[in-house]
Protein backbone atom coordinates (compact mmCIF):
# COMPACT_ATOMS: atom_id res chain seq x y z
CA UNK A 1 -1.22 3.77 -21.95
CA UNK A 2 -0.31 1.06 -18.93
CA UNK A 3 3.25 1.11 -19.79
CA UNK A 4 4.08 4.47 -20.42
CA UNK A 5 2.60 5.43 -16.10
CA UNK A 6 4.13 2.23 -14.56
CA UNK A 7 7.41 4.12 -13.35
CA UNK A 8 5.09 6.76 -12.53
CA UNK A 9 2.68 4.31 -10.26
CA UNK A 10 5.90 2.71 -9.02
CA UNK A 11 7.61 5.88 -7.72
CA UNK A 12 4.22 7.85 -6.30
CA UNK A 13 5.11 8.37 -3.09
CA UNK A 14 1.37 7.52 -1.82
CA UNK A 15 1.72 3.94 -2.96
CA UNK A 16 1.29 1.43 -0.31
CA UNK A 17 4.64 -0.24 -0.17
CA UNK A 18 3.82 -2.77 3.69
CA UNK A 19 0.86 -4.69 4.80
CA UNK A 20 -1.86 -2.78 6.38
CA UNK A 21 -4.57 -3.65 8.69
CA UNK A 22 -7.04 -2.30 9.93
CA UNK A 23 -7.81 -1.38 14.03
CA UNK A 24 -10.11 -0.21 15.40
CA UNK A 25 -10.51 1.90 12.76
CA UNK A 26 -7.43 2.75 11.68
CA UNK A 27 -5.24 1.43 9.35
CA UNK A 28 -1.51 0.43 10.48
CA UNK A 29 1.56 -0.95 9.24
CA UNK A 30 2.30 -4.31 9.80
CA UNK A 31 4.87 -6.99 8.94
CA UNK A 32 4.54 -9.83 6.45
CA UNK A 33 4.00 -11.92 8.81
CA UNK A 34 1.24 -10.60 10.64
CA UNK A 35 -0.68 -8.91 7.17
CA UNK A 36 -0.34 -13.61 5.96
CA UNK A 37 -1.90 -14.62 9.36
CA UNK A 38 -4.71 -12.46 9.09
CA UNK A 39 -5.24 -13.23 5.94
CA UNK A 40 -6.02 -17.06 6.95
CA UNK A 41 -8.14 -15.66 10.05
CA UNK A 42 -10.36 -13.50 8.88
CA UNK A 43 -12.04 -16.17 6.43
CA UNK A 44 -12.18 -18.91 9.47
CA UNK A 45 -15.54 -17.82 10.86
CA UNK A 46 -17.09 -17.86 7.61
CA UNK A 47 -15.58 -21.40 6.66
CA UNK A 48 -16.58 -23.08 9.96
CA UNK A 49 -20.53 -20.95 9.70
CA UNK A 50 -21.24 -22.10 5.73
CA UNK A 51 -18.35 -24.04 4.46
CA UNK A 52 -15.93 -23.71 2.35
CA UNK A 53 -17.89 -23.34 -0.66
CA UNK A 54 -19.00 -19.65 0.80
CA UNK A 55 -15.40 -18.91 0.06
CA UNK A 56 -14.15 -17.80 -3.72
CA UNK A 57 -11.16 -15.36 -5.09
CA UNK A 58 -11.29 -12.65 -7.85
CA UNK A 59 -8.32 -12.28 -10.00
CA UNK A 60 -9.27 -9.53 -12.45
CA UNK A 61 -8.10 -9.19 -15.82
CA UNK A 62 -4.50 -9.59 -14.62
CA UNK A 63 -4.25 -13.50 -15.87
CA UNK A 64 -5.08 -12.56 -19.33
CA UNK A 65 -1.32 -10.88 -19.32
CA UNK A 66 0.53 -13.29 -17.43
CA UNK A 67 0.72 -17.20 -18.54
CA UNK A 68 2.02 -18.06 -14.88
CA UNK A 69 -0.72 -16.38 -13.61
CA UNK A 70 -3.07 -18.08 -15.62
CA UNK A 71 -1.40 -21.37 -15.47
CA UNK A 72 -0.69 -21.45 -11.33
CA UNK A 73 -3.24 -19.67 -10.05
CA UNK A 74 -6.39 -21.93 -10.76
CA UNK A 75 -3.89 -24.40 -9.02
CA UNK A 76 -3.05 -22.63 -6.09
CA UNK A 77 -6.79 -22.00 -5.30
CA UNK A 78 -7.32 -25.54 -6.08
CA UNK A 79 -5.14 -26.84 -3.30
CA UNK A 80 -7.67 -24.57 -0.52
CA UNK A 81 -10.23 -26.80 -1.47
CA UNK A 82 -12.33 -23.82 -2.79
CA UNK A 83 -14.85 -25.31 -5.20
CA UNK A 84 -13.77 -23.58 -8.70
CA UNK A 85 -16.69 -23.41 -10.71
């Protein structure tokens, strides 16, 4: 069951616990800042090439658990001016 291996998830000592990116290659620790930035860089190309309609998010089964994340999410996506179809 989920519940019963969350402690175990949460204390596995492979678990990714910073941002990574990837150079060259190889992936490296990075700060919050940095791991954010990139994250509104890496989609620019493909905005400016086919607009932002070429753009979307997948949110997984997650917001069928979680009434904030059901309730803010579709509005946080809304305010990027992704189309939400």
């Amino acid at each position: 069951p989920k519940g019963a291996s969350l402690g175990a998830l949460h204390e596995d000592p492979d678990r990714i616990r910073r941002p990574m990116v990837k150079v060259e290659g190889v992936w490296q620790e990075v700060d919050w800042d940095t791991a954010f930035r990139r994250c509104t860089e890496l989609p620019a190309p493909v905005i400016e090439k086919y607009g932002i309609g070429a753009v979307t998010a997948y949110t997984g089964n997650p917001l069928a658990h979680s009434f904030s994340l059901a309730r803010y999410t579709g509005i946080l996506l809304g305010l990027s001016g992704m189309p939400l179809t």
